[in-house]
Protein backbone atom coordinates (compact mmCIF):
# COMPACT_ATOMS: atom_id res chain seq x y z
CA UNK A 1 0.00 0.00 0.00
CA UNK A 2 2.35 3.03 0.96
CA UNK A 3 5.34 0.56 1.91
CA UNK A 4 4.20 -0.50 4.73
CA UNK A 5 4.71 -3.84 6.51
CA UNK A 6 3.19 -5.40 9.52
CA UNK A 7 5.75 -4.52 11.64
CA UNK A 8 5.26 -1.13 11.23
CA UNK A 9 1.77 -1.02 11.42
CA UNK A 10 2.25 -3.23 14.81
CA UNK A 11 4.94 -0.35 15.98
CA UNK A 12 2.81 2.44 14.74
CA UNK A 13 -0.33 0.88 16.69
CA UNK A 14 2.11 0.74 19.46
CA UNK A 15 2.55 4.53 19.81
CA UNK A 16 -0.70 5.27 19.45
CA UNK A 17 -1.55 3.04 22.59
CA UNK A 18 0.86 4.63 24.48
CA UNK A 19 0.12 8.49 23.52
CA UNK A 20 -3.96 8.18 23.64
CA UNK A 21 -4.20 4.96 26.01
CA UNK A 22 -6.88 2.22 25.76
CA UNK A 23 -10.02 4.26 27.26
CA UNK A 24 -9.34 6.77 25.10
CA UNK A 25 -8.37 5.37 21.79
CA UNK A 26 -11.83 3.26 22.37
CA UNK A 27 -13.73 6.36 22.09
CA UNK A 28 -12.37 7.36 19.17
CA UNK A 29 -12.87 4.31 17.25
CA UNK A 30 -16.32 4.08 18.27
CA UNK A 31 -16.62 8.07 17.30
CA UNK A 32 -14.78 7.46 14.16
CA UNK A 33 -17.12 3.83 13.59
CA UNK A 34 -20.39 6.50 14.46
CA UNK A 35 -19.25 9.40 11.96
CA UNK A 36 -18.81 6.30 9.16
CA UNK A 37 -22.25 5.28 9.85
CA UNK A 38 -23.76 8.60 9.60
CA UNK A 39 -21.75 9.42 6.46
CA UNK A 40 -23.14 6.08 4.63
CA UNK A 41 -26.80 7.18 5.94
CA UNK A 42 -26.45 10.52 4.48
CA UNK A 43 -25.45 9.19 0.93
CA UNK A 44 -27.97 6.59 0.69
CA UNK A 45 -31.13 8.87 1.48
CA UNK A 46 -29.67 11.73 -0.77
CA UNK A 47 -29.62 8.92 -3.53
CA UNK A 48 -33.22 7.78 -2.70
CA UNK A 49 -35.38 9.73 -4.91
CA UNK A 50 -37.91 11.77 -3.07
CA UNK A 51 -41.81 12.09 -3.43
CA UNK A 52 -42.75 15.40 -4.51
CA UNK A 53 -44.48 17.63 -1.41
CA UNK A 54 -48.62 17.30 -1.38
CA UNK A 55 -50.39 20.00 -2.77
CA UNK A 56 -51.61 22.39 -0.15
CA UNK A 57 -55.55 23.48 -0.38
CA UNK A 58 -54.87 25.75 2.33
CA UNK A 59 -53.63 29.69 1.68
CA UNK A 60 -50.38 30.17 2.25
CA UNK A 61 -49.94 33.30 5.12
CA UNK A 62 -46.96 35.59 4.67
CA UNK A 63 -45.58 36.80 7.89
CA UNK A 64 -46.32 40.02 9.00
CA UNK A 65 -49.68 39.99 6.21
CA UNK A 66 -51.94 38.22 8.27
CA UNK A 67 -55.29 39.29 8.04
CA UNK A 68 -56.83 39.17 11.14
CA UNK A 69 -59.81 36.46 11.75
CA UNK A 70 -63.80 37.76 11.42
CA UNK A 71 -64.46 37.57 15.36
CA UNK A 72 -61.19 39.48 15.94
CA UNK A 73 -61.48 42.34 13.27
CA UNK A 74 -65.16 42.69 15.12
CA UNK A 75 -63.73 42.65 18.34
CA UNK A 76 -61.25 45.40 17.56
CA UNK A 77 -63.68 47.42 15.56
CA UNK A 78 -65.98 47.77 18.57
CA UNK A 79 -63.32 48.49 21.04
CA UNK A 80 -62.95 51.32 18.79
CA UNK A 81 -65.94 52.40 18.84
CA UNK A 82 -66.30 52.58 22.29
CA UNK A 83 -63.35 55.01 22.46
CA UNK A 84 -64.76 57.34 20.41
């Protein structure tokens, strides 16, 4: 591959040991083993195809163009009034 034999791999997994230790080089296989995982889940929905989104019936409200509802535009016009 890049030269490599098993005895260097061996001494390379050797220094690892010692600099990270076993609790800790456990976590990061199983954190590098999770990130895998969630890469291969990513690429296989993105290739699913997707349905296309219902159609809505419903009107679609724009915020801040909200028309206020029948009983509440009545509500407000009579507070009004009584002002006056």
């Amino acid at each position: 591959m890049f030269g490599l034999g098993m005895t260097e791999l061996l001494v390379i997994l050797a220094i690892v040991l010692l600099i990270f230790g076993p609790k800790r080089l456990k976590n990061i296989g199983s954190d590098l083993g999770n990130a895998i995982k969630g890469f291969r889940t990513a690429v296989t929905e993105e290739e699913e195809p997707k349905a296309p989104a219902p159609e809505r019936s419903e009107e679609r409200v724009i915020e801040g163009e909200a028309s206020p509802a029948p009983a509440q535009k009545q509500a407000s016009e009579a507070k009004q009034d009584t002002k006056a």
